[in-house]
C-alpha atoms as a PDB file:
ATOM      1  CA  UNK A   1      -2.279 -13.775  -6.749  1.00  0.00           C
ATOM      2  CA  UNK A   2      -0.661 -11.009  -5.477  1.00  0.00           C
ATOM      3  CA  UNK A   3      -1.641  -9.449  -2.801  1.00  0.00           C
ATOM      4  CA  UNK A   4       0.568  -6.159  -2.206  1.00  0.00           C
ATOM      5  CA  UNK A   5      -1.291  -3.243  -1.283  1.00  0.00           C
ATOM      6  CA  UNK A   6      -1.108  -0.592  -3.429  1.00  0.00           C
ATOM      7  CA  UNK A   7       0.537   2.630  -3.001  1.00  0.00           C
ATOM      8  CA  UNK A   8      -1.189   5.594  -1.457  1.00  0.00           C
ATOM      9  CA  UNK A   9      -1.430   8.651  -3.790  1.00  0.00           C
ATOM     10  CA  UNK A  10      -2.067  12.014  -2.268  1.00  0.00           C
ATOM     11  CA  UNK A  11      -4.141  14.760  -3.743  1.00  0.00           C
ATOM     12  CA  UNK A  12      -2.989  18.239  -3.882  1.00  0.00           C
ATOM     13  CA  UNK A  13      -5.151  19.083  -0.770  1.00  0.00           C
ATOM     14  CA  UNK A  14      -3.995  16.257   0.984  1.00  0.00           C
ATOM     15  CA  UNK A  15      -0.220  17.215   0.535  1.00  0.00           C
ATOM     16  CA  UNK A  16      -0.733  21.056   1.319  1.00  0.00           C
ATOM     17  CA  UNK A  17      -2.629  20.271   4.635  1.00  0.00           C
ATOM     18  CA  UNK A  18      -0.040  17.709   5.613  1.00  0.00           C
ATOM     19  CA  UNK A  19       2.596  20.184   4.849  1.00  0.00           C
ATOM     20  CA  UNK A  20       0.418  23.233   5.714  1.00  0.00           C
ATOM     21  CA  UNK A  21       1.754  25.145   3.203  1.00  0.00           C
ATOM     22  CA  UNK A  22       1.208  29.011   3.055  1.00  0.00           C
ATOM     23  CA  UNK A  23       0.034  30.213  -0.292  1.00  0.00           C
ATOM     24  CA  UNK A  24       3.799  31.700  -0.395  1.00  0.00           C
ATOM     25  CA  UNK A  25       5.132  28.400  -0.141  1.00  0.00           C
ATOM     26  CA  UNK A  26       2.798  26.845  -2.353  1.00  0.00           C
ATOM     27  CA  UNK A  27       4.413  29.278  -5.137  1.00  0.00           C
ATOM     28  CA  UNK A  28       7.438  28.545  -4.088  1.00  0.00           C
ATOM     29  CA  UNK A  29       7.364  24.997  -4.566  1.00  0.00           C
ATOM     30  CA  UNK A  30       5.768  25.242  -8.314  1.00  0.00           C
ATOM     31  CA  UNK A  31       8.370  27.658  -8.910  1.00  0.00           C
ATOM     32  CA  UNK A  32      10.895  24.234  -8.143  1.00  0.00           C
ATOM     33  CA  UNK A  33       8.525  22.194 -10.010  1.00  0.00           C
ATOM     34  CA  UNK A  34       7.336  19.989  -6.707  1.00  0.00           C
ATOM     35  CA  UNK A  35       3.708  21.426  -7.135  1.00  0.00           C
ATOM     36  CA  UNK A  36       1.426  20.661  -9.924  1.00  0.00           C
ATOM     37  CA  UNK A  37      -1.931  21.203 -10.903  1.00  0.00           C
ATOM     38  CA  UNK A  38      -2.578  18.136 -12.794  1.00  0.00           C
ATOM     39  CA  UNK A  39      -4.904  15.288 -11.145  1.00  0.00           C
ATOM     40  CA  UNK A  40      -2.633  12.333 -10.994  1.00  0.00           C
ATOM     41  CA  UNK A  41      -1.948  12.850  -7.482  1.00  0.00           C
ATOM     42  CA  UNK A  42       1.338  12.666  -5.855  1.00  0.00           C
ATOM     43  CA  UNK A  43       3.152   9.452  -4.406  1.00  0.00           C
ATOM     44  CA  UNK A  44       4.579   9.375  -0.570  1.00  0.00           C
ATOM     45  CA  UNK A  45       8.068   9.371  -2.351  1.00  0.00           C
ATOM     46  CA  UNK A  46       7.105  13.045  -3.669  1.00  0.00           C
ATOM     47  CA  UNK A  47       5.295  14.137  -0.671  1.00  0.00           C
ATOM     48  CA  UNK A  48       8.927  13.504   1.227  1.00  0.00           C
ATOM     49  CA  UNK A  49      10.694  15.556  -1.557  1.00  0.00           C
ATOM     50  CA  UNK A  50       8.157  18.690  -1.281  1.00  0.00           C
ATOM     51  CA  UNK A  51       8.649  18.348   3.068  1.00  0.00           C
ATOM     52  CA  UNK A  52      11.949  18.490   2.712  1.00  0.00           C
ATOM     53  CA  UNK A  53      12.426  22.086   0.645  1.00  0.00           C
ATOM     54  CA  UNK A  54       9.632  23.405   2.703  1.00  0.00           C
ATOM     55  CA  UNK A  55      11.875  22.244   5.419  1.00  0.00           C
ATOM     56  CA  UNK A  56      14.915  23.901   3.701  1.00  0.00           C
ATOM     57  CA  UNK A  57      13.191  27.174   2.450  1.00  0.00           C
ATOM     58  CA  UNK A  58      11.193  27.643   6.386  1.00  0.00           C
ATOM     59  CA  UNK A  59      15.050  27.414   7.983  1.00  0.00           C
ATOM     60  CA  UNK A  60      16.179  30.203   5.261  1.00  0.00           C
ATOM     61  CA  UNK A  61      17.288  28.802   2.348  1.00  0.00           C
ATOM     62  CA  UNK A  62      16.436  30.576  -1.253  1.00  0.00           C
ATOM     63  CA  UNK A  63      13.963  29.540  -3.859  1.00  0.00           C
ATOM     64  CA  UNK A  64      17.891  29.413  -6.012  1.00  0.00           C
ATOM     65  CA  UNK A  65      19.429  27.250  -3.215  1.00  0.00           C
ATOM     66  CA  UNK A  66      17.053  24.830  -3.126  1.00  0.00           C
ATOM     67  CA  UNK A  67      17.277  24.646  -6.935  1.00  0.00           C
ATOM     68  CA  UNK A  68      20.976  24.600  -6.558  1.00  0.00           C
ATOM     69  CA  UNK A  69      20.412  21.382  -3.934  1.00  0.00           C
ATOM     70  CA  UNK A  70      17.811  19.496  -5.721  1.00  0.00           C
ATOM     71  CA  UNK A  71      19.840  19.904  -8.923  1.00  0.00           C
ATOM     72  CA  UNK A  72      23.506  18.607  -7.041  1.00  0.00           C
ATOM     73  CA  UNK A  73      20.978  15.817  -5.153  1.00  0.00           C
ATOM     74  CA  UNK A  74      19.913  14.564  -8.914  1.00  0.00           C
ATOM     75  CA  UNK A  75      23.919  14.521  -9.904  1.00  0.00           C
ATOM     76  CA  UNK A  76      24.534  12.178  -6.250  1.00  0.00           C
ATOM     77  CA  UNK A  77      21.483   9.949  -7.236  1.00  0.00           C
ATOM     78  CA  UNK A  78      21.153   9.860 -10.446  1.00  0.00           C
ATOM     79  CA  UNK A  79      19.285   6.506 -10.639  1.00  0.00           C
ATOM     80  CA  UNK A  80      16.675   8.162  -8.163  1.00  0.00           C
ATOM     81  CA  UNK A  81      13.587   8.440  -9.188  1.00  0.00           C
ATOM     82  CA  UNK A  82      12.652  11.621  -6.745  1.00  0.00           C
ATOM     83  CA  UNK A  83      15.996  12.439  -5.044  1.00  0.00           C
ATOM     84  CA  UNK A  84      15.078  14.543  -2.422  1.00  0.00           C
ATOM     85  CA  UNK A  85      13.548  11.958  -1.100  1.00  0.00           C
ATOM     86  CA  UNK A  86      16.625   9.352  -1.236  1.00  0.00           C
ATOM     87  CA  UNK A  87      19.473  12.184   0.332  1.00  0.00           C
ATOM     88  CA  UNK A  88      19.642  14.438   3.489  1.00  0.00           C
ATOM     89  CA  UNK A  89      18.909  18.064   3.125  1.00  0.00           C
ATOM     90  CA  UNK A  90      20.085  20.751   5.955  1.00  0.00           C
ATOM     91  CA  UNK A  91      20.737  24.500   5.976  1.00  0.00           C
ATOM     92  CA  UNK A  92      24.400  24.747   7.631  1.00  0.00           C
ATOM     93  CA  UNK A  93      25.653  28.455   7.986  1.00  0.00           C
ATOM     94  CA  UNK A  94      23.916  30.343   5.270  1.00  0.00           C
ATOM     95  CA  UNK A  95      24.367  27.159   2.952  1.00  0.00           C
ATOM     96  CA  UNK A  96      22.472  23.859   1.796  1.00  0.00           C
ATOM     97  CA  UNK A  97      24.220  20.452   2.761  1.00  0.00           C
ATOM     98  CA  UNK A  98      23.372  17.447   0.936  1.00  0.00           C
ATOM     99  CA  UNK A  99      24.156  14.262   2.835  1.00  0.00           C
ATOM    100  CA  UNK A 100      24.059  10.590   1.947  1.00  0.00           C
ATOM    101  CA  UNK A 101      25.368   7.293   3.220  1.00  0.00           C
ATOM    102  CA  UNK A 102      26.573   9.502   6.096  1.00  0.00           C
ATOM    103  CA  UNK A 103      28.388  12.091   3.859  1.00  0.00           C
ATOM    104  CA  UNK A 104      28.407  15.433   3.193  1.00  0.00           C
ATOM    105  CA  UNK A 105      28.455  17.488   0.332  1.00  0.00           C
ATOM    106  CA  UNK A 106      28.406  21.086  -1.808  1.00  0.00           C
ATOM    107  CA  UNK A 107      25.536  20.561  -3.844  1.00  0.00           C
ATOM    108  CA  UNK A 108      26.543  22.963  -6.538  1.00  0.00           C
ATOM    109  CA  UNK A 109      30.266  21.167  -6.750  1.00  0.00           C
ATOM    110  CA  UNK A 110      29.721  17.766  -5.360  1.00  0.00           C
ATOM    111  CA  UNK A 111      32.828  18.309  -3.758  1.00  0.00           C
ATOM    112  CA  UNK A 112      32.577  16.342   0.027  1.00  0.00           C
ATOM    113  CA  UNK A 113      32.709  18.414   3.279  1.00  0.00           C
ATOM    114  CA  UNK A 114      34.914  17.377   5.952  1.00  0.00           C
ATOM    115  CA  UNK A 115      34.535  20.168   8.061  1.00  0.00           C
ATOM    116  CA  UNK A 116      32.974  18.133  10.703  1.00  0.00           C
ATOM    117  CA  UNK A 117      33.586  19.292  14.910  1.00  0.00           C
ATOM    118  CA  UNK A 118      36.186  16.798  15.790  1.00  0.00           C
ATOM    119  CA  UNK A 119      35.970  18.116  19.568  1.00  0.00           C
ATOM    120  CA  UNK A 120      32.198  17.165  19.793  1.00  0.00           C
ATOM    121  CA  UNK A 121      33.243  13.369  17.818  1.00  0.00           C
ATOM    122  CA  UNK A 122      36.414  12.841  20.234  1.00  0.00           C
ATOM    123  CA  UNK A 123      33.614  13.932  23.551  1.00  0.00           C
ATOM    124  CA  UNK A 124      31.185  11.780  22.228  1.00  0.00           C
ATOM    125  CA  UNK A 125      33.902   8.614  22.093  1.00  0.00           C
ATOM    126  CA  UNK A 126      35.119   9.297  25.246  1.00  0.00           C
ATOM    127  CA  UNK A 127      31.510   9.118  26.474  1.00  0.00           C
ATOM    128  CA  UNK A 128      31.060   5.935  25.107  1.00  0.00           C
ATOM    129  CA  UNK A 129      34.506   3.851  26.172  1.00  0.00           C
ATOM    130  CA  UNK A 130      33.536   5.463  29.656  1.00  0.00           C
ATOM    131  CA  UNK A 131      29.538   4.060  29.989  1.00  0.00           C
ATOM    132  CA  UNK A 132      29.851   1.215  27.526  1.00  0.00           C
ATOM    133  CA  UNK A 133      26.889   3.301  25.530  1.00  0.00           C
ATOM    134  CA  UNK A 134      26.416   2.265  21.769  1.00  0.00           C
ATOM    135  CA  UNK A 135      25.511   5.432  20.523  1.00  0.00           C
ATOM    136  CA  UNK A 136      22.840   4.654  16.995  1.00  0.00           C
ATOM    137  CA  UNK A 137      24.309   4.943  13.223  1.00  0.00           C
ATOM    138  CA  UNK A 138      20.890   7.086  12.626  1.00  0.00           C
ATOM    139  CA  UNK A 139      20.668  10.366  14.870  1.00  0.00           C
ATOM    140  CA  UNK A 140      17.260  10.423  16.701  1.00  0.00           C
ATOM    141  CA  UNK A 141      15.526  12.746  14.457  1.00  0.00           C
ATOM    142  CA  UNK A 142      16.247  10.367  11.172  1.00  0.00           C
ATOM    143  CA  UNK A 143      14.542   8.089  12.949  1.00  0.00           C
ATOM    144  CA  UNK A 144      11.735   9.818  13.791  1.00  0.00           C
ATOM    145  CA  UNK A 145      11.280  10.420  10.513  1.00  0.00           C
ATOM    146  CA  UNK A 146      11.685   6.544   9.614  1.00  0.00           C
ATOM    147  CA  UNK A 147       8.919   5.355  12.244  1.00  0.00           C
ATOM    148  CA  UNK A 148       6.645   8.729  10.656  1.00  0.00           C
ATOM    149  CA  UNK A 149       7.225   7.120   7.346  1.00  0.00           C
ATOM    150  CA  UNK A 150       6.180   3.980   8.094  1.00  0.00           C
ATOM    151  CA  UNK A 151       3.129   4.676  10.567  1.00  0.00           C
ATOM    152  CA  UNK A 152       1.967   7.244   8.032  1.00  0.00           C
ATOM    153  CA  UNK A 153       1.323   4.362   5.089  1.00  0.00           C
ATOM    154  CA  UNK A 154       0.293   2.104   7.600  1.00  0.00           C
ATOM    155  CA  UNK A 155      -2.559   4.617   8.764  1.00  0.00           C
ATOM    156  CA  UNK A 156      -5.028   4.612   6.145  1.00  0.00           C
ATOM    157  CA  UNK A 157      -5.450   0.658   6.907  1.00  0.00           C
ATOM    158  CA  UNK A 158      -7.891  -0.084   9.562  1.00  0.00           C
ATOM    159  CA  UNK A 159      -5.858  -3.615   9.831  1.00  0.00           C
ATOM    160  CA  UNK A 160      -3.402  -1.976  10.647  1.00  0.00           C
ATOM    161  CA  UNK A 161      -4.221   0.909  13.006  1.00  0.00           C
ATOM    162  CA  UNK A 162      -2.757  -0.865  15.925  1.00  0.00           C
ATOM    163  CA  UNK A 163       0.458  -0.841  14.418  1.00  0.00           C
ATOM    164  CA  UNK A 164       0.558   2.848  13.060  1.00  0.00           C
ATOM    165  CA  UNK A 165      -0.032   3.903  16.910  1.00  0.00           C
ATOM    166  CA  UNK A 166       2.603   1.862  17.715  1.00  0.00           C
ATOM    167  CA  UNK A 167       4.368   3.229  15.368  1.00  0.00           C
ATOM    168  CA  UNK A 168       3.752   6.562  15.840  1.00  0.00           C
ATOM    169  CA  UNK A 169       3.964   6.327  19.410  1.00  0.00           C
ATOM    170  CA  UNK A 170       7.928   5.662  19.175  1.00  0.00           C
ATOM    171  CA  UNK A 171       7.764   8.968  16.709  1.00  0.00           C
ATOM    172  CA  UNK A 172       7.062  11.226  19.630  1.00  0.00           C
ATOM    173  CA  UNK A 173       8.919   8.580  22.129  1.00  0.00           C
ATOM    174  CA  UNK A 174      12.094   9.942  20.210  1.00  0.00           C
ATOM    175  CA  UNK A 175      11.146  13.650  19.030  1.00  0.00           C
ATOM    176  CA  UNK A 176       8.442  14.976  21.845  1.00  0.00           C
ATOM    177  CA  UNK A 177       7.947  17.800  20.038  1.00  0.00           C
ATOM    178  CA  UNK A 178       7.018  16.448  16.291  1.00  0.00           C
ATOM    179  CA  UNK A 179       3.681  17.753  16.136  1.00  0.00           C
ATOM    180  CA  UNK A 180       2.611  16.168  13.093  1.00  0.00           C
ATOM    181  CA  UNK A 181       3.082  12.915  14.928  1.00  0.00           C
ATOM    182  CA  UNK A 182       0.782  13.551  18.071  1.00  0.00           C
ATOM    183  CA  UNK A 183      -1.889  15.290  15.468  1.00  0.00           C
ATOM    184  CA  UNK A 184      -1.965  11.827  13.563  1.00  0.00           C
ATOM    185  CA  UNK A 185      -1.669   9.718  16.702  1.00  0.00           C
ATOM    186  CA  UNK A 186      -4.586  11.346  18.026  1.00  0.00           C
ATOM    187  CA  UNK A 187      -7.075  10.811  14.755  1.00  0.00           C
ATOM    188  CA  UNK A 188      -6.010   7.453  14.860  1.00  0.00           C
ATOM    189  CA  UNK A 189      -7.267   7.091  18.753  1.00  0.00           C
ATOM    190  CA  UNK A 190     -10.167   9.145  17.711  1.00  0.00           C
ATOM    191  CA  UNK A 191     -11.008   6.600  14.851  1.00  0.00           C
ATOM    192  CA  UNK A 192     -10.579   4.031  17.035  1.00  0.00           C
ATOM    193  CA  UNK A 193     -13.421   5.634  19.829  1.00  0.00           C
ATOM    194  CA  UNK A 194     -10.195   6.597  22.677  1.00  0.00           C
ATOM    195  CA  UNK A 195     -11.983   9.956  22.433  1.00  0.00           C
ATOM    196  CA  UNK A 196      -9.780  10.954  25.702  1.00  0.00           C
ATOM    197  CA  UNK A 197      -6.676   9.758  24.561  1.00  0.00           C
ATOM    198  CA  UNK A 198      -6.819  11.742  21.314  1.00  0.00           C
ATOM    199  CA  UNK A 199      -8.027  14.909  23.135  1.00  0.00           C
ATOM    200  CA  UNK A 200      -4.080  14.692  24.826  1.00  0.00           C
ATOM    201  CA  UNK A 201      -2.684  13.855  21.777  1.00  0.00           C
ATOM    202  CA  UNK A 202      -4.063  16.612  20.078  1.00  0.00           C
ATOM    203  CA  UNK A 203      -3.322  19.217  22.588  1.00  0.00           C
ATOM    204  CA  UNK A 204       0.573  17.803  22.640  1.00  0.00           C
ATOM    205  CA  UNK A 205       0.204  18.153  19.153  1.00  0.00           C
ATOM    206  CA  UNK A 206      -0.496  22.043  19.515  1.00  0.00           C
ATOM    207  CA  UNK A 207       1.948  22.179  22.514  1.00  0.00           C
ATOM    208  CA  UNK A 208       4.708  21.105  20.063  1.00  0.00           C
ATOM    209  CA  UNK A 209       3.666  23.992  17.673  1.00  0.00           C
ATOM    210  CA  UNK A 210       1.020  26.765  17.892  1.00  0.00           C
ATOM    211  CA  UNK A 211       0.515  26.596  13.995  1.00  0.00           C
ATOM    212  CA  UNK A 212      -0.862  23.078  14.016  1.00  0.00           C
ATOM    213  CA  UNK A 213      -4.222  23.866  12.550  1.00  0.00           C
ATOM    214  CA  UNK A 214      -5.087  20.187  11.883  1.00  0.00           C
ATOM    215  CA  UNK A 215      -4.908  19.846  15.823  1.00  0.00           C
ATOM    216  CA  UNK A 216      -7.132  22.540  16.333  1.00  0.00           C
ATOM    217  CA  UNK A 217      -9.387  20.922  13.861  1.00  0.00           C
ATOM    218  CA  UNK A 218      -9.521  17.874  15.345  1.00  0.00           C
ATOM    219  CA  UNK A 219     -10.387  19.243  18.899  1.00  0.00           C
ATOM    220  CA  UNK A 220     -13.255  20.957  17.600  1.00  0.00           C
ATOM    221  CA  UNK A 221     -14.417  17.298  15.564  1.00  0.00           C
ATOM    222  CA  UNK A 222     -13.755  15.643  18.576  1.00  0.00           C
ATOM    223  CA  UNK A 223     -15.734  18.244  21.033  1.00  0.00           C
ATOM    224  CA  UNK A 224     -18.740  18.032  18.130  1.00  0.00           C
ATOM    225  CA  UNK A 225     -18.314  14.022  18.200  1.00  0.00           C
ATOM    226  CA  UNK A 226     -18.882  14.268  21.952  1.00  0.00           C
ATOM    227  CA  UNK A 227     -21.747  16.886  22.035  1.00  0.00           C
ATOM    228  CA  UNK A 228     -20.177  20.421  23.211  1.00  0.00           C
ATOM    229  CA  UNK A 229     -20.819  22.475  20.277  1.00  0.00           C
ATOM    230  CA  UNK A 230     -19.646  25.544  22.698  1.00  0.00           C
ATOM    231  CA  UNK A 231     -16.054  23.607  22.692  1.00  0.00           C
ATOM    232  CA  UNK A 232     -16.354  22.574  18.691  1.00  0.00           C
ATOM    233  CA  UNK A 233     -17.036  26.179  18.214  1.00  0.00           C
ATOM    234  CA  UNK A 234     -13.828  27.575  20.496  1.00  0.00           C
ATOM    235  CA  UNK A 235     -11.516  25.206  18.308  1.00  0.00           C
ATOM    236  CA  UNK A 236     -12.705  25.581  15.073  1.00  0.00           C
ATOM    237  CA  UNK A 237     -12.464  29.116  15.333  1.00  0.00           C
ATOM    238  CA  UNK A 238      -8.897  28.634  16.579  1.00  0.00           C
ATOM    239  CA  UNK A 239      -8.451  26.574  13.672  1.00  0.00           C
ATOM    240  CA  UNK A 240      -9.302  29.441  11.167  1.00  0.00           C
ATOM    241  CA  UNK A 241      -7.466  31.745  13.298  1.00  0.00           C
ATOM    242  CA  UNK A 242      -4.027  29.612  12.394  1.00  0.00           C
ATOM    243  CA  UNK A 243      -5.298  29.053   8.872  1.00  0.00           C
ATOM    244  CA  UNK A 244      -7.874  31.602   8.051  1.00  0.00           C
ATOM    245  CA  UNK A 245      -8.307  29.503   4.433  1.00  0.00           C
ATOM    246  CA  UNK A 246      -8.497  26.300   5.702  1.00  0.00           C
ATOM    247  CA  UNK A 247     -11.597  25.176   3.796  1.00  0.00           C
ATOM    248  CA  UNK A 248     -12.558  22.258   6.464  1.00  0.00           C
ATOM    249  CA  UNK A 249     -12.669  24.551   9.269  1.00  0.00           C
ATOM    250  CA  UNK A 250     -15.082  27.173   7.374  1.00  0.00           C
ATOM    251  CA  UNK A 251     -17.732  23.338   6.562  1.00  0.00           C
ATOM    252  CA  UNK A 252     -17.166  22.136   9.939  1.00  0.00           C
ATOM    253  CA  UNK A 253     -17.789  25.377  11.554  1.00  0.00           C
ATOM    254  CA  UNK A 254     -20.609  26.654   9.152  1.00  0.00           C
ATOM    255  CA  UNK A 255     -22.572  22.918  10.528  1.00  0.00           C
ATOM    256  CA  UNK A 256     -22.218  24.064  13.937  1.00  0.00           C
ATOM    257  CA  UNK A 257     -23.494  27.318  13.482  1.00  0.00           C
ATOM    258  CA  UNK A 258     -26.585  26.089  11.197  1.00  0.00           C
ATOM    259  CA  UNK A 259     -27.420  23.335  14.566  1.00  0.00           C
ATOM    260  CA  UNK A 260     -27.205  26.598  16.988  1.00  0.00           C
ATOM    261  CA  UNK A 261     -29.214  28.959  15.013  1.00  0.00           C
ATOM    262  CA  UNK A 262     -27.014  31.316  13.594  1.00  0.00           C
ATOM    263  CA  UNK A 263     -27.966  31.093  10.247  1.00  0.00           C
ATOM    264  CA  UNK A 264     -26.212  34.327   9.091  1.00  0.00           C
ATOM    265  CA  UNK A 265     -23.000  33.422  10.693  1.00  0.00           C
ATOM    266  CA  UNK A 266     -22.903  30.235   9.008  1.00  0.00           C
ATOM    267  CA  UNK A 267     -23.914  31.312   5.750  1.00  0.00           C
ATOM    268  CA  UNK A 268     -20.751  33.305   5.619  1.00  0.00           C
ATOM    269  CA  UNK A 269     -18.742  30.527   6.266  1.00  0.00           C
ATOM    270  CA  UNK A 270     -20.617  28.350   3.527  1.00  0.00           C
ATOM    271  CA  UNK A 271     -19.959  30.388   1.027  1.00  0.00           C
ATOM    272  CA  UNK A 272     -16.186  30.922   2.553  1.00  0.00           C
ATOM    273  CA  UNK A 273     -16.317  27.281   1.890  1.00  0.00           C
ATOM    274  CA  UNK A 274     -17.382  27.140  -1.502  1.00  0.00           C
ATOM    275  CA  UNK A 275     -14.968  29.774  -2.688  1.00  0.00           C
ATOM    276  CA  UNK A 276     -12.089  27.653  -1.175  1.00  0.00           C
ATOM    277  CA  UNK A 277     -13.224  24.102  -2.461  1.00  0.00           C
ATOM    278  CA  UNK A 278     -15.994  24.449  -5.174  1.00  0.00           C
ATOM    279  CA  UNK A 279     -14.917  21.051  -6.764  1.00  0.00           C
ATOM    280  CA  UNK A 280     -15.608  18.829  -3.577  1.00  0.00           C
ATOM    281  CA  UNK A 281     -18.600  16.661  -3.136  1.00  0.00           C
ATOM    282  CA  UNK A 282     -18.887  18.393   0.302  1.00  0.00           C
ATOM    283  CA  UNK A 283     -20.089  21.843  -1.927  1.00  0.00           C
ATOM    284  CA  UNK A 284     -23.367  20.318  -2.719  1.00  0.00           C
ATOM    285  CA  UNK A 285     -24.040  20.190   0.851  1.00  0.00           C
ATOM    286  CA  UNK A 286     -22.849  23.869   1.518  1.00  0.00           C
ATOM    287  CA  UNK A 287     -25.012  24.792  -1.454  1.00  0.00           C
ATOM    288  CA  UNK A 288     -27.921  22.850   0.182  1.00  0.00           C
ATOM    289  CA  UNK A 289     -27.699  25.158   3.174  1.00  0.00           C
ATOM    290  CA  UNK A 290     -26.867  28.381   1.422  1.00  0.00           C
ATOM    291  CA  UNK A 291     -30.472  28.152  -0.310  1.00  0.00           C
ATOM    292  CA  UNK A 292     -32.107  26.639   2.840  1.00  0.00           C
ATOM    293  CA  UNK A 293     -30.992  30.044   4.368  1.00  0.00           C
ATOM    294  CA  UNK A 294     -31.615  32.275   1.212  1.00  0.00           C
ATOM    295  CA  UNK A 295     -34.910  30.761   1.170  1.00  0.00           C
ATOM    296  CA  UNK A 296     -35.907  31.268   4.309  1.00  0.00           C
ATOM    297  CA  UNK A 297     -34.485  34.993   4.122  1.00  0.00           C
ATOM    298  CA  UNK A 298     -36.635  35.420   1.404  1.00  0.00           C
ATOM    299  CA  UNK A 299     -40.021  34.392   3.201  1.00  0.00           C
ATOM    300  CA  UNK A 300     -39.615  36.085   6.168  1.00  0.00           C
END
């Protein structure tokens, strides 16, 4: 019997959270086919191919160029299944590189780019006959990237929690400032009841980048988890201040309200809610408390 665990397939919300896309972005990436609105879901493979032109089109590349790159990646993999997932993508002066198996190319002509800084390779060599240091075959962000991959399938298995920390704990061990990393370490912590270790975690998550909503988030679950609903309140609002459509923020935020009394408050983030994510099973409960309110409006 086998016993290989399936693979995880991400929903549409799941993928634009992860990514935080923008609703620009989100358009973007339909217009390049990477977006869809069917309900099959999308596999990690494709969730690595719609990072990496969000990646391209946030450091400048066109909605054309990114066209031009997925099409020249298909022509240098053609047996890949999703090929922005199996080559390098990087904007390099006004232009998008394609790398793979430590290569460079043109993705339009396919043609290989040798225009490498030999100064920088001959420093680097000297470096390394003078210390003895072995420098790695994968620069430091790849692998960053690697140990993300891996913790990031292995997260969604308590059994193996331990090792996804581990994991991701050699993420942000190599790239300090990979936000997305200290955001997931810190749920994981969370899950696991470190409630103090994923309060740092989540504030090097947002010390790493501003715009990390999710971190925000978090802080405000993990204030509510611990009873300071003036602290949940502080970062959910933060959260919506990143992400003013960020559907979670509006429930979360709505419950607090509702506990503290401010019924009117809330309701306008209920029905925020319901406007964002009508199809979730979490819109019967806004609904619940929408007509709790209405009907106590009513009677008074």
């Amino acid at each position: 019997m086998s016993t290989e665990t399936p693979e995880r397939i991400f929903t549409l919300r799941e993928l634009t959270r992860l990514l935080r896309l923008t609703p620009k972005r989100q358009i973007q990436l339909r217009r390049l086919g990477l977006l869809r609105d069917d309900a099959v879901g999308y596999r990690f493979r494709e969730l690595v191919a719609a990072r990496a032109a969000t990646g391209l089109l946030e450091d400048g590349a066109t909605v054309r160029q990114v066209r031009e790159a997925l099409d020249g990646a298909r022509r240098l993999a053609p047996d890949a299944e999703e090929p922005l997932s199996e080559v390098r993508l990087h904007v390099e002066r006004n232009r998008v590189v394609v790398e793979r198996d430590r290569r460079r190319f043109d993705p339009r002509t396919g043609q290989a780019l040798l225009d490498f800084d030999m100064r920088a390779l001959e420093r680097e060599t000297k470096e390394s006959l003078q210390t003895g240091a072995v420098r790695p075959l994968i620069p430091p962000a790849e692998a960053a990237d690697v140990w993300f991959a891996r913790a990031s399938e292995w997260d969604g298995d308590p059994a193996r929690w331990e090792s996804a920390v581990e994991a991701y704990g050699r993420v942000v061990a190599i790239d300090p400032g990979y936000a997305a990393a200290w955001n997931n370490l810190g749920l994981l912590e969370h899950r696991i009841g470190h409630y103090d270790r994923a309060g740092e975690c989540y504030r090097k998550a947002l010390d790493a980048d501003e715009g990390c909503c999710q971190a925000a988030f978090n802080l405000g679950s993990l204030h509510e988890d611990l009873g300071d609903v003036t602290s949940a309140l502080v970062w959910y609002r933060r959260a919506l201040e990143v992400q003013p459509d960020y559907a979670d923020a509006h429930f979360n935020l709505a419950g607090v309200l509702t506990r503290v009394g401010q019924k009117e408050t809330a309701a306008r983030h209920w029905r925020r809610y319901l406007e964002l994510d009508p199809g979730s099973p979490w819109a019967l409960i806004a609904q619940s408390h929408l007509h709790g309110i209405d009907t106590s409006e009513g009677d008074s």
